[in-house]
C-alpha atoms as a PDB file:
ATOM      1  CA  UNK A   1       2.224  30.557  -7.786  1.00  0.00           C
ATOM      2  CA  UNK A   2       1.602  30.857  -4.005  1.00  0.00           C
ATOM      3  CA  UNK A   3      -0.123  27.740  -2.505  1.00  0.00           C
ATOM      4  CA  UNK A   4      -1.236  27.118   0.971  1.00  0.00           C
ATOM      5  CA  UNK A   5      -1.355  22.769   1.221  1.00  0.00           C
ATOM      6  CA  UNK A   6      -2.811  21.606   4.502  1.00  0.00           C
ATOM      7  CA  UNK A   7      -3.009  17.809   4.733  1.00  0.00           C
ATOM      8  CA  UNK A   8       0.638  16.493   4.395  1.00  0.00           C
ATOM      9  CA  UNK A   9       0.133  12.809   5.141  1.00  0.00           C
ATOM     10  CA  UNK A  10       1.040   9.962   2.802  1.00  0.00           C
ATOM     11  CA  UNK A  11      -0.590  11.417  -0.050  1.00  0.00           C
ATOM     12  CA  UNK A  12      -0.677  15.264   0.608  1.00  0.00           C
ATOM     13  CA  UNK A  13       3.238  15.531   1.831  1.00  0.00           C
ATOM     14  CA  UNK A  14       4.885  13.862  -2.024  1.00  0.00           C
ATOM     15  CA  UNK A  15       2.348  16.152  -3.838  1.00  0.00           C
ATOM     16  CA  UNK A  16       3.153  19.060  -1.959  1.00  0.00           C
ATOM     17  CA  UNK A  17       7.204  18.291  -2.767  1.00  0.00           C
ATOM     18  CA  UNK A  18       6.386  17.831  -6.118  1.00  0.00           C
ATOM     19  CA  UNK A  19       4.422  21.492  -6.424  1.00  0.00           C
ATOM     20  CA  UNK A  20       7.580  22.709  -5.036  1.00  0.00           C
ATOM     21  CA  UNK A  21       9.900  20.759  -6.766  1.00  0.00           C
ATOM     22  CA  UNK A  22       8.085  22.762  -9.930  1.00  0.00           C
ATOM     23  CA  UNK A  23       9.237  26.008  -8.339  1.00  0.00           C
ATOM     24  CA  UNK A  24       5.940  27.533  -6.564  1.00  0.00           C
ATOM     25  CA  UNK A  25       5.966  28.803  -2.977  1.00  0.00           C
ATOM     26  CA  UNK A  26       4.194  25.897  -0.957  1.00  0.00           C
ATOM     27  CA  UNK A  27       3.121  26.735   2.799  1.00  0.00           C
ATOM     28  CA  UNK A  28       2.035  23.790   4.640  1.00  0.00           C
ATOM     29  CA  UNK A  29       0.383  22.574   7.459  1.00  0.00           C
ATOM     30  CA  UNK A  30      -0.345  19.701   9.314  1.00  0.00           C
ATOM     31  CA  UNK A  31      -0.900  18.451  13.195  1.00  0.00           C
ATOM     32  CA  UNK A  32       1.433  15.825  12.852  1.00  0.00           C
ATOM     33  CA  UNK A  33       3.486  14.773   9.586  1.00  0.00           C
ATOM     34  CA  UNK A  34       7.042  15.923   8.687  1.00  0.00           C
ATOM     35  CA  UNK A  35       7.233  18.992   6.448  1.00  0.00           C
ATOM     36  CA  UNK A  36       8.241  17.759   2.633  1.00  0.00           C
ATOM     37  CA  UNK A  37      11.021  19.319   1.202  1.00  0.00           C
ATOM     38  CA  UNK A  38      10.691  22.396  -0.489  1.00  0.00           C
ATOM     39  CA  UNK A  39       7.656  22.986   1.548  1.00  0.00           C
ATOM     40  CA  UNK A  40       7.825  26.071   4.364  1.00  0.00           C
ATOM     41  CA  UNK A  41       6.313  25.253   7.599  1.00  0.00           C
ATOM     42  CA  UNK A  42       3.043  27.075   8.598  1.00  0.00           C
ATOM     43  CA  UNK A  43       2.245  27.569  12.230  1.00  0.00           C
ATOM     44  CA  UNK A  44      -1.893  26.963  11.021  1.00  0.00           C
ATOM     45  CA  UNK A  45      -4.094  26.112   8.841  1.00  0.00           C
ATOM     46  CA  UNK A  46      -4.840  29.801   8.423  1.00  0.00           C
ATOM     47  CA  UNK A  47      -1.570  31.321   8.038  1.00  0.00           C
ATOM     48  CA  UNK A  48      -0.753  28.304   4.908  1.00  0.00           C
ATOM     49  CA  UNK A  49      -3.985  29.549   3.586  1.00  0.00           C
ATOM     50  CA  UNK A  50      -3.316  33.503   4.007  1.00  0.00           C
ATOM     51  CA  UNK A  51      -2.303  34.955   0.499  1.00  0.00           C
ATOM     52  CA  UNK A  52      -2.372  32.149  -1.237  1.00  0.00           C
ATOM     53  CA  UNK A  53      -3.844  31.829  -4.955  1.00  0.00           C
ATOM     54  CA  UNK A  54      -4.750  28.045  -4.563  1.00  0.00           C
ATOM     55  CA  UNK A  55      -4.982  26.439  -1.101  1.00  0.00           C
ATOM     56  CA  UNK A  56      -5.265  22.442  -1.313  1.00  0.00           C
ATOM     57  CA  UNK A  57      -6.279  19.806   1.221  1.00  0.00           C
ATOM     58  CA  UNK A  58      -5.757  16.469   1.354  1.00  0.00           C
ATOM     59  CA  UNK A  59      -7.547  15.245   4.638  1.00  0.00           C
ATOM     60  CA  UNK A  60      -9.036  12.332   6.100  1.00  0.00           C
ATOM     61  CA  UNK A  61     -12.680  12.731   5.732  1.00  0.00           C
ATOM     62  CA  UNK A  62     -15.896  14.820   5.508  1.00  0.00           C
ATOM     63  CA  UNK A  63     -16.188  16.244   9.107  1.00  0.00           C
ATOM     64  CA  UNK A  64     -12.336  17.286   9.165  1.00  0.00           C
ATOM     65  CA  UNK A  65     -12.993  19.420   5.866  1.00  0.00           C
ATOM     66  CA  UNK A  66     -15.916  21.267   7.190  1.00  0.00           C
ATOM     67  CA  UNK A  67     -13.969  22.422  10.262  1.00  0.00           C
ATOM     68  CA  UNK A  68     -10.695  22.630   8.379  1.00  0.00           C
ATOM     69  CA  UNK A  69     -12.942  25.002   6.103  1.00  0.00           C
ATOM     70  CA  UNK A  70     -14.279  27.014   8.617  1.00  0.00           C
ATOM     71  CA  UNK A  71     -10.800  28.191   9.874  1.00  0.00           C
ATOM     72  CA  UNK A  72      -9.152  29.001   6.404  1.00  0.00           C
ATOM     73  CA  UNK A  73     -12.175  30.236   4.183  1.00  0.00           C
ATOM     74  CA  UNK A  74     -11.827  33.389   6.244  1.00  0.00           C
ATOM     75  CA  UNK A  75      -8.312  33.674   5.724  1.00  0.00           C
ATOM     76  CA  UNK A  76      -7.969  33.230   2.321  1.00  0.00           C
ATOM     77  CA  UNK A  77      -8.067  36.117  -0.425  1.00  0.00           C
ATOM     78  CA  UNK A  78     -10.945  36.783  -2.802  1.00  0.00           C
ATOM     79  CA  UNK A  79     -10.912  34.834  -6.435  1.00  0.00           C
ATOM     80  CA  UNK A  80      -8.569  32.734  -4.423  1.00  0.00           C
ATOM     81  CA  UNK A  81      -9.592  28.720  -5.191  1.00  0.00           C
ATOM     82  CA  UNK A  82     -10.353  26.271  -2.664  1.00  0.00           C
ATOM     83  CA  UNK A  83      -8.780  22.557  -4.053  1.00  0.00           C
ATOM     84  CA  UNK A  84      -9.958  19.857  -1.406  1.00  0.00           C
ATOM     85  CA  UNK A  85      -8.052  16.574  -2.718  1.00  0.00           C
ATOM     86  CA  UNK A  86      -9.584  14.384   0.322  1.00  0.00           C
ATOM     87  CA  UNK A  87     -12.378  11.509  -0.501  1.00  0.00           C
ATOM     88  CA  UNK A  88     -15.377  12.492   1.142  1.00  0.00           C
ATOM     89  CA  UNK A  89     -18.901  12.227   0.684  1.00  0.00           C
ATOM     90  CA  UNK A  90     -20.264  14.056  -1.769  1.00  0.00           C
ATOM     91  CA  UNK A  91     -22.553  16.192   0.868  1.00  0.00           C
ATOM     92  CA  UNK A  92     -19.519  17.700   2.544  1.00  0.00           C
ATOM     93  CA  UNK A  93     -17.689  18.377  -0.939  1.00  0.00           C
ATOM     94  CA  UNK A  94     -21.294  20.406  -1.768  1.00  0.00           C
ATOM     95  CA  UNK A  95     -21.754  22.432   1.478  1.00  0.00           C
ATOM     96  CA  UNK A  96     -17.796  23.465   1.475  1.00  0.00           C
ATOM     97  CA  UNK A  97     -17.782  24.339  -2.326  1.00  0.00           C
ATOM     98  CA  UNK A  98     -20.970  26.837  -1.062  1.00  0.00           C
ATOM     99  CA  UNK A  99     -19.320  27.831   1.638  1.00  0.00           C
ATOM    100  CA  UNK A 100     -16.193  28.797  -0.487  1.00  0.00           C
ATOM    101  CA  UNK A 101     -18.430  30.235  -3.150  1.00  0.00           C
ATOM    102  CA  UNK A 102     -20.166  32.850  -0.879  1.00  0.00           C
ATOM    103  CA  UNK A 103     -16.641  34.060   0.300  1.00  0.00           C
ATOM    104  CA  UNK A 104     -16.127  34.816  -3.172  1.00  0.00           C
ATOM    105  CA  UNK A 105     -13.655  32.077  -3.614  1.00  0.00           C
ATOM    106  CA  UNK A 106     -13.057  29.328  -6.341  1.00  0.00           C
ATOM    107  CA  UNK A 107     -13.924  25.800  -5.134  1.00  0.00           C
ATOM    108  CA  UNK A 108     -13.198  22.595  -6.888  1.00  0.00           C
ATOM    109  CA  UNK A 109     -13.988  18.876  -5.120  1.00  0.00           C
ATOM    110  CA  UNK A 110     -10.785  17.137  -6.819  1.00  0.00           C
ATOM    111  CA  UNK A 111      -9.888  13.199  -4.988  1.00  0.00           C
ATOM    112  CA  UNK A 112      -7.464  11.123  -6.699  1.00  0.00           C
ATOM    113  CA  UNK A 113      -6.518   8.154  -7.839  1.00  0.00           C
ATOM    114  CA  UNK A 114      -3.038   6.730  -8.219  1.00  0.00           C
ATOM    115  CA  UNK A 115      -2.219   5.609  -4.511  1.00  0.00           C
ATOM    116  CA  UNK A 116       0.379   6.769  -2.935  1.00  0.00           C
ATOM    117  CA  UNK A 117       2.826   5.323  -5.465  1.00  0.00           C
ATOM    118  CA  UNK A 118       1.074   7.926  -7.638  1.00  0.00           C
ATOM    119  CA  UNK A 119       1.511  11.039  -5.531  1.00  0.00           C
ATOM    120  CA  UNK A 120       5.109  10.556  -5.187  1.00  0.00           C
ATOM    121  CA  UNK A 121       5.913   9.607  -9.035  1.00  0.00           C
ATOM    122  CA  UNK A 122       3.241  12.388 -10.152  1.00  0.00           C
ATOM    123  CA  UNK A 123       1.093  10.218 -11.925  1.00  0.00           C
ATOM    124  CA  UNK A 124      -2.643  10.815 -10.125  1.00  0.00           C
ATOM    125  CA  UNK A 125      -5.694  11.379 -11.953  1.00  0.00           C
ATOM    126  CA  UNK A 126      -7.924  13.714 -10.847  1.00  0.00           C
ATOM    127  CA  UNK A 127     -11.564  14.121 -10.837  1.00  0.00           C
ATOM    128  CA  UNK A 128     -12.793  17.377 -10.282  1.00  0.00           C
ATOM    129  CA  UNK A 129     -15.848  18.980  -9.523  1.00  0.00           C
ATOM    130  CA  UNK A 130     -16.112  22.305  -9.790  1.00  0.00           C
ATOM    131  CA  UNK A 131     -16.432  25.590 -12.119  1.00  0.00           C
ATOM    132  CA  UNK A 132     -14.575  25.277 -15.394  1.00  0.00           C
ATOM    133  CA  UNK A 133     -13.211  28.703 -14.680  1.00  0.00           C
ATOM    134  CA  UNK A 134     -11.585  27.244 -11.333  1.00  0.00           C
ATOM    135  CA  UNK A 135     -10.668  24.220 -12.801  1.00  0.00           C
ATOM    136  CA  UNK A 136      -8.366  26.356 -15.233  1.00  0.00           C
ATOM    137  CA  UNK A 137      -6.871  28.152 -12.615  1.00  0.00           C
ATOM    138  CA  UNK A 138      -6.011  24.728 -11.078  1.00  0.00           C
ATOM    139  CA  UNK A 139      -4.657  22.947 -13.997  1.00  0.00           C
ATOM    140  CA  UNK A 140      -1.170  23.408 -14.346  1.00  0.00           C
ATOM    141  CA  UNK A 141      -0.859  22.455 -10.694  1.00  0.00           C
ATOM    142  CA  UNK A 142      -3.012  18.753 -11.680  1.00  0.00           C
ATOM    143  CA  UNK A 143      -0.799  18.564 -14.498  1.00  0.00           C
ATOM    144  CA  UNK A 144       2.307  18.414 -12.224  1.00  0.00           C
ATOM    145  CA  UNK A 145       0.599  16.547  -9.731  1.00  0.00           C
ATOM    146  CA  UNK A 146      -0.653  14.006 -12.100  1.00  0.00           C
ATOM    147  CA  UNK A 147      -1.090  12.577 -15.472  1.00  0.00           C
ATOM    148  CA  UNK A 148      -4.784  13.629 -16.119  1.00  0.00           C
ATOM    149  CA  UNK A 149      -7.663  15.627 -14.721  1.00  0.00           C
ATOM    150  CA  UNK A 150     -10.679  15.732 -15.863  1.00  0.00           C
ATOM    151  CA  UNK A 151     -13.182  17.879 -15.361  1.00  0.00           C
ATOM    152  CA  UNK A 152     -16.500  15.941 -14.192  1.00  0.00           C
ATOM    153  CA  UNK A 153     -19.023  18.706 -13.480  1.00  0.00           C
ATOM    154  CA  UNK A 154     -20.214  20.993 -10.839  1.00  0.00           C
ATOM    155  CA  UNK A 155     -19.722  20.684  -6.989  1.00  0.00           C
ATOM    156  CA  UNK A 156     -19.854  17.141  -5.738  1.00  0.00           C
ATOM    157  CA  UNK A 157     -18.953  15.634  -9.206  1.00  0.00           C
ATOM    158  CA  UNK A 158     -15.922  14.589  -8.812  1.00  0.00           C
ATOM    159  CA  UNK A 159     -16.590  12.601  -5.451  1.00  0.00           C
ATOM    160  CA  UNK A 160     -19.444  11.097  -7.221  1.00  0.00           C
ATOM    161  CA  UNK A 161     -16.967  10.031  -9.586  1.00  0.00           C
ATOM    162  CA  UNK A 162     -14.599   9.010  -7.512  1.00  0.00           C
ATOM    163  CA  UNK A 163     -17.157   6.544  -4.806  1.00  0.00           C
ATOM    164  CA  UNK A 164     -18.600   5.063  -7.965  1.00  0.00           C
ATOM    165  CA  UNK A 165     -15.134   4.383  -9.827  1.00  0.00           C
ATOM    166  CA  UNK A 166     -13.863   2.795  -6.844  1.00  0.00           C
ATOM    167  CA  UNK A 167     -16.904   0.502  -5.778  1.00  0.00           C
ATOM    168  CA  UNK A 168     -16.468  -0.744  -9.291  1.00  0.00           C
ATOM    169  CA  UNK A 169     -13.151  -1.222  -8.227  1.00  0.00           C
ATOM    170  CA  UNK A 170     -13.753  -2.877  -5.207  1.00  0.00           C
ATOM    171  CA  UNK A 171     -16.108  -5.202  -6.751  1.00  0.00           C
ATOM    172  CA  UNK A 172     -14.385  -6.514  -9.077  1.00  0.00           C
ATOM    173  CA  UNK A 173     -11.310  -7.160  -6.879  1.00  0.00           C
ATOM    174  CA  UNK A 174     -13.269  -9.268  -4.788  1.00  0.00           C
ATOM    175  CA  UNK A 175     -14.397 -11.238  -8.291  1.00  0.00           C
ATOM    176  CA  UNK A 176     -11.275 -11.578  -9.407  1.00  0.00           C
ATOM    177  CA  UNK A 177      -9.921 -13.028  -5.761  1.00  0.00           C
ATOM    178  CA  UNK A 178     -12.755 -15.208  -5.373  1.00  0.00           C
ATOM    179  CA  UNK A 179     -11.625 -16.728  -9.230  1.00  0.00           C
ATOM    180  CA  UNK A 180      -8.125 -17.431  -8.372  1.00  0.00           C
ATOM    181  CA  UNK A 181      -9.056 -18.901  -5.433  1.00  0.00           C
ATOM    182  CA  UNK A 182     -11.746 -21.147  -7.262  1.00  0.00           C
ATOM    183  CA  UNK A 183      -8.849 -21.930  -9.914  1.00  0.00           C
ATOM    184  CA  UNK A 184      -6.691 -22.729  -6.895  1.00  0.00           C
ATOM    185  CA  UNK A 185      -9.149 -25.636  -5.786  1.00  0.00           C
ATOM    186  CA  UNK A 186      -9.732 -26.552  -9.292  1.00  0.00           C
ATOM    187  CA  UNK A 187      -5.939 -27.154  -9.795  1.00  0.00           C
ATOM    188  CA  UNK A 188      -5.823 -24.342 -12.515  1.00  0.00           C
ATOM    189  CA  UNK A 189      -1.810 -22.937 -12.808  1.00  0.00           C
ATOM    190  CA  UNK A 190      -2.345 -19.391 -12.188  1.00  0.00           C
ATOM    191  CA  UNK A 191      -0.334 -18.055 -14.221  1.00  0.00           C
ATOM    192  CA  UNK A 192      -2.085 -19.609 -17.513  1.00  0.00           C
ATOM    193  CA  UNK A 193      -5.360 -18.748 -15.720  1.00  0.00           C
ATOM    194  CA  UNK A 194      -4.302 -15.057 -15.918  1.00  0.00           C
ATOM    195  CA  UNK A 195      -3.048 -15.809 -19.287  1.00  0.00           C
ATOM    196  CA  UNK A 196      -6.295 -16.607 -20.491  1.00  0.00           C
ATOM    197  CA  UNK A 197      -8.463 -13.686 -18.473  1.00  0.00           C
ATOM    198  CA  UNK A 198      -6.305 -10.970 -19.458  1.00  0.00           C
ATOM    199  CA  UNK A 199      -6.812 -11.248 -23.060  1.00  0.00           C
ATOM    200  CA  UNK A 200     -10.777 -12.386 -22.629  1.00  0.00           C
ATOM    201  CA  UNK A 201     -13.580 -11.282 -21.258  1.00  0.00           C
ATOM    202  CA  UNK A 202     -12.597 -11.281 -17.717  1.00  0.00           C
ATOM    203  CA  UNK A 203     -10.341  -8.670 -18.778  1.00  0.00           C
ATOM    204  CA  UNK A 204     -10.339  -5.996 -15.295  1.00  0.00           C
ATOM    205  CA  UNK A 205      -7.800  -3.407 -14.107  1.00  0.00           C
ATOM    206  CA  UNK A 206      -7.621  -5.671 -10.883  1.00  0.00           C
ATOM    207  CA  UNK A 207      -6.815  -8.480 -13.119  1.00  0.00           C
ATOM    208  CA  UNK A 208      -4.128  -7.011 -15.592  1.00  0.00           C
ATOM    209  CA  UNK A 209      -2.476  -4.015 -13.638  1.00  0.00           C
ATOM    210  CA  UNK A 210      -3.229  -5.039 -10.059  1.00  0.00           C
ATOM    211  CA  UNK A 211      -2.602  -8.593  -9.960  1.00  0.00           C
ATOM    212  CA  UNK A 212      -3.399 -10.384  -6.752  1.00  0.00           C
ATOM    213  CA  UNK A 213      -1.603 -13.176  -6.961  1.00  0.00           C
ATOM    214  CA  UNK A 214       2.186 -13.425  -6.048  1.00  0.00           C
ATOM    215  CA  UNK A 215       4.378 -13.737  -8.932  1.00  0.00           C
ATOM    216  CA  UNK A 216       2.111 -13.269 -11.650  1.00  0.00           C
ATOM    217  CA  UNK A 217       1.297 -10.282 -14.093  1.00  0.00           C
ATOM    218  CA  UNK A 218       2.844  -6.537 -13.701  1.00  0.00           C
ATOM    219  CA  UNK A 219       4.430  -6.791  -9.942  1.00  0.00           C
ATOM    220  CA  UNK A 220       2.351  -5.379  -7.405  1.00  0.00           C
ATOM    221  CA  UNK A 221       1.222  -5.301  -3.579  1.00  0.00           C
ATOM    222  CA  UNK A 222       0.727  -9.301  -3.999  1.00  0.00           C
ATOM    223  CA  UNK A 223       4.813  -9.963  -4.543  1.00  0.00           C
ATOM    224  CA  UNK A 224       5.389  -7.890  -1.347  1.00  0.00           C
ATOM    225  CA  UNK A 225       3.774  -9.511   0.956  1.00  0.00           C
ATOM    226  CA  UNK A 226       0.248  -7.355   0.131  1.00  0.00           C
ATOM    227  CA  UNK A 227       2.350  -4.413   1.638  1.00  0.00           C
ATOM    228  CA  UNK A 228      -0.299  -1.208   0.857  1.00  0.00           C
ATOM    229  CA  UNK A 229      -0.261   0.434  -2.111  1.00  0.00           C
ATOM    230  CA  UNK A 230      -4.176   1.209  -1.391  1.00  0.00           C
ATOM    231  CA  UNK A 231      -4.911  -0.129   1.958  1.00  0.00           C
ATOM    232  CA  UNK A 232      -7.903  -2.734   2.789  1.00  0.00           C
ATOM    233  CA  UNK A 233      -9.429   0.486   5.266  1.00  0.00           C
ATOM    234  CA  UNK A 234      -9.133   2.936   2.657  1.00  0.00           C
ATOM    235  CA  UNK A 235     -10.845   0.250   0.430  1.00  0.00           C
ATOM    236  CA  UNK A 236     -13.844   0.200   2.773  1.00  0.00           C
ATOM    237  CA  UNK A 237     -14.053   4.130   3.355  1.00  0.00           C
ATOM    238  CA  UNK A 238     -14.653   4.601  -0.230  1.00  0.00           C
ATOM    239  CA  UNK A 239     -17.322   1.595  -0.062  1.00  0.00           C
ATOM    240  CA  UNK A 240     -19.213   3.355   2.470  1.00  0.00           C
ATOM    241  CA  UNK A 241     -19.438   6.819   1.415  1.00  0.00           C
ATOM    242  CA  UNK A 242     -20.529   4.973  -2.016  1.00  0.00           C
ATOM    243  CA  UNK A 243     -23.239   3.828  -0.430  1.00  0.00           C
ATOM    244  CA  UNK A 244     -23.965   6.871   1.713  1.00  0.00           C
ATOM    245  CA  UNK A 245     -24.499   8.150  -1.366  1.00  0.00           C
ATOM    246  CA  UNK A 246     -26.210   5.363  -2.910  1.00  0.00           C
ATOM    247  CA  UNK A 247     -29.275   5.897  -0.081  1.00  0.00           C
ATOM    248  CA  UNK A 248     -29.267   9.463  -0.318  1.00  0.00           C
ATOM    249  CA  UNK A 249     -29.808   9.151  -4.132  1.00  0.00           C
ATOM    250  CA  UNK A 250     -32.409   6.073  -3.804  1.00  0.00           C
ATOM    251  CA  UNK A 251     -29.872   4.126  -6.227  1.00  0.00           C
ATOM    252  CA  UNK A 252     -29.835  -0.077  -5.955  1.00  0.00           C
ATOM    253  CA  UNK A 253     -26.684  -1.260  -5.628  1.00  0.00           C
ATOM    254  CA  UNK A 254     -26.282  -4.522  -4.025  1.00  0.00           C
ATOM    255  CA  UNK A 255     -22.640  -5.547  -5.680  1.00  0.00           C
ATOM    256  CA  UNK A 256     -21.227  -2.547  -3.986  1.00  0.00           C
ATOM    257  CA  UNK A 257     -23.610  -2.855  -0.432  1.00  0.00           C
ATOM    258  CA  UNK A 258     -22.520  -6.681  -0.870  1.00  0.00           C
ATOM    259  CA  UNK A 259     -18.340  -5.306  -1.253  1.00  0.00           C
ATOM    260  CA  UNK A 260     -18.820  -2.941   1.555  1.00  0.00           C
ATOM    261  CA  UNK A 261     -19.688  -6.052   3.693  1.00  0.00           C
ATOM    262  CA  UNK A 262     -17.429  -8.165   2.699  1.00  0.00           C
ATOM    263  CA  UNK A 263     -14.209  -5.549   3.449  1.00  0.00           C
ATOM    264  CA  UNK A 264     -15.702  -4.206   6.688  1.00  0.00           C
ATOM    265  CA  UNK A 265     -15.975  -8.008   7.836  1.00  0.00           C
ATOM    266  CA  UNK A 266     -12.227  -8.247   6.180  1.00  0.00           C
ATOM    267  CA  UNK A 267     -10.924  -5.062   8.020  1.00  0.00           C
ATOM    268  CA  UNK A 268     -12.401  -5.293  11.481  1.00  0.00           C
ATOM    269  CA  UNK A 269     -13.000  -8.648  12.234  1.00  0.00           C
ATOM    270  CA  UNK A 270     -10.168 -10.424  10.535  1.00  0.00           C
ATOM    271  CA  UNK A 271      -6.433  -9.417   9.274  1.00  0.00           C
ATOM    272  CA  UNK A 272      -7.385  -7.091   6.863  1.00  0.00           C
ATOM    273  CA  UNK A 273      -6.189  -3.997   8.838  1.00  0.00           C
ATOM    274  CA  UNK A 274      -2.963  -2.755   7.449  1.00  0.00           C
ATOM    275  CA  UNK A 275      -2.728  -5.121   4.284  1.00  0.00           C
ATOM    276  CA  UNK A 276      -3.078  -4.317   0.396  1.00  0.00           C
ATOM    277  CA  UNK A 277      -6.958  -4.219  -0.276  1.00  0.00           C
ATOM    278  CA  UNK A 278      -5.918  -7.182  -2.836  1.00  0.00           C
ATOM    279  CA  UNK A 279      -5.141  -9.361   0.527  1.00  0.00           C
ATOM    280  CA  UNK A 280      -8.687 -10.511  -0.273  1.00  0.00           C
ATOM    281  CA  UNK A 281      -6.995 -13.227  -2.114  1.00  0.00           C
ATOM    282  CA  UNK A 282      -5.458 -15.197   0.599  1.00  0.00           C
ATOM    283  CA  UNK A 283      -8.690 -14.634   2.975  1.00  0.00           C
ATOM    284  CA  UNK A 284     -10.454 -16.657   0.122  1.00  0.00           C
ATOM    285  CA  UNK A 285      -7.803 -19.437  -0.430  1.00  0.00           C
ATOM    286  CA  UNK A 286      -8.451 -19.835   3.550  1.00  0.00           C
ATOM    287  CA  UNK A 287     -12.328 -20.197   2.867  1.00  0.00           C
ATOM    288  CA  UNK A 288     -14.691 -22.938   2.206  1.00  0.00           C
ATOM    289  CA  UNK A 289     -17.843 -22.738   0.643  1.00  0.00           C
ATOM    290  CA  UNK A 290     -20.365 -21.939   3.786  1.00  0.00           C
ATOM    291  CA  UNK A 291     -23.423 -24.486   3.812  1.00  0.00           C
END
């Protein structure tokens, strides 16, 4: 298959080597990253998109795939499908997906999880949004991409469930930081601490896969020094288109207004910038109980 794949930062650039690691013609484009191997240079976003069957993006956020959209939509080739991989807000997803629509083009809203650990191994998920007929085109390129995709529902679904699986995420990281931290002061070992939540009811992905304390559980960001596998600032992004969307859909949720908070004060006014989003932990162990 012929792909155009604009968007070749830490995410986009391993799953555009992997597409042509599978043996499909990958054109890419991008204003500054290195081209992947495998992956032929384009001289614009246009000319990756010209003639290709599937074009995907992977870009930084809604107002950089409307005007991203507005220079390849044009270019690309009716019954062609328009894959945007990016986390935006769920607005932008809707009015590109129309835009592509009314060109006569597939369009499919399609953010991942998996980190970038995930785009190089293979191993995303996918949530899509999108026409089934689309997503079927699409598949066998998610399946090489990733471990799963599912398909979510119409435009904007699969932003809506990607903000809302990741607030729960980002919740419940900050729970599970605030515990250890509590255990900490309590003089609970941590290591029987996570003994005891990860077969009981405080059973979490943050807890059991994620760990975010050093030397205990699965390894991860915590035993290398909170090195990023899914930065603190991507952590409040997705907290703040989730409650973008949370006005525009007159929904109440103070957990995830109360996260948002919490990581913007983490990001910008502290050391948050650059670290694991599970770098929560030490903030906390650093914290007393405010009068």
């Amino acid at each position: 298959m012929k792909i155009g794949f604009i968007g070749l930062g830490n995410m986009g650039g391993p799953m555009a080597a992997n597409l042509a690691k599978a043996g499909h013609k990958v054109a890419g484009f991008d204003l500054a990253a290195p081209m992947p191997g495998g992956v032929v240079k384009a001289a614009s976003a246009a000319e990756a998109a010209a003639g290709a069957e599937v074009v995907i993006t992977m870009l930084p956020n809604g107002a950089i795939l409307r005007a991203v959209a507005d220079e390849i939509v044009p270019a690309m080739a009716a019954g062609a499908v328009f894959c945007d991989c990016s986390t935006v807000d769920v607005e932008s997803a809707r009015a590109v997906a129309g835009q592509a629509q009314a060109a006569g083009l597939g369009a499919l809203d399609a953010p991942v999880s998996g980190g970038v650990g995930g785009a190089t191994a293979g191993t995303l998920t996918f949530m899509v949004g999108g026409s089934a007929e689309a997503f079927d085109k699409v598949k066998p390129l998610f399946d090489i991409m990733g471990q799963k995709a599912v398909h979510c529902g119409e435009a904007g679904a699969g932003q809506a469930a990607k903000i809302c699986n990741n607030m729960i995420l980002g919740v419940t990281m900050i729970a599970t930081c605030e515990a250890f931290a509590l255990a900490d002061k309590l003089g609970l070992d941590r290591a029987r601490m996570f003994d005891v939540v990860s077969t009981s009811s405080g059973y979490s992905w943050s807890m059991n896969a994620y760990c975010p304390a050093p030397g205990v559980g699965p390894a991860s960001p915590a035993d290398n020094g909170y090195k990023p596998g899914f930065a603190a600032e991507l952590m409040l992004k997705d907290l703040r288109l989730s409650q973008q969307a949370a006005e525009a859909a007159d929904a109440d949720t103070p957990m995830g207004e109360l996260a948002a908070a919490l990581y913007a004060r983490f990001v910008e006014d502290e050391d948050g910038k650059g670290r694991d989003f599970s770098a929560m932990l030490p903030r906390f162990e650093a914290r007393h109980r405010q009068g």
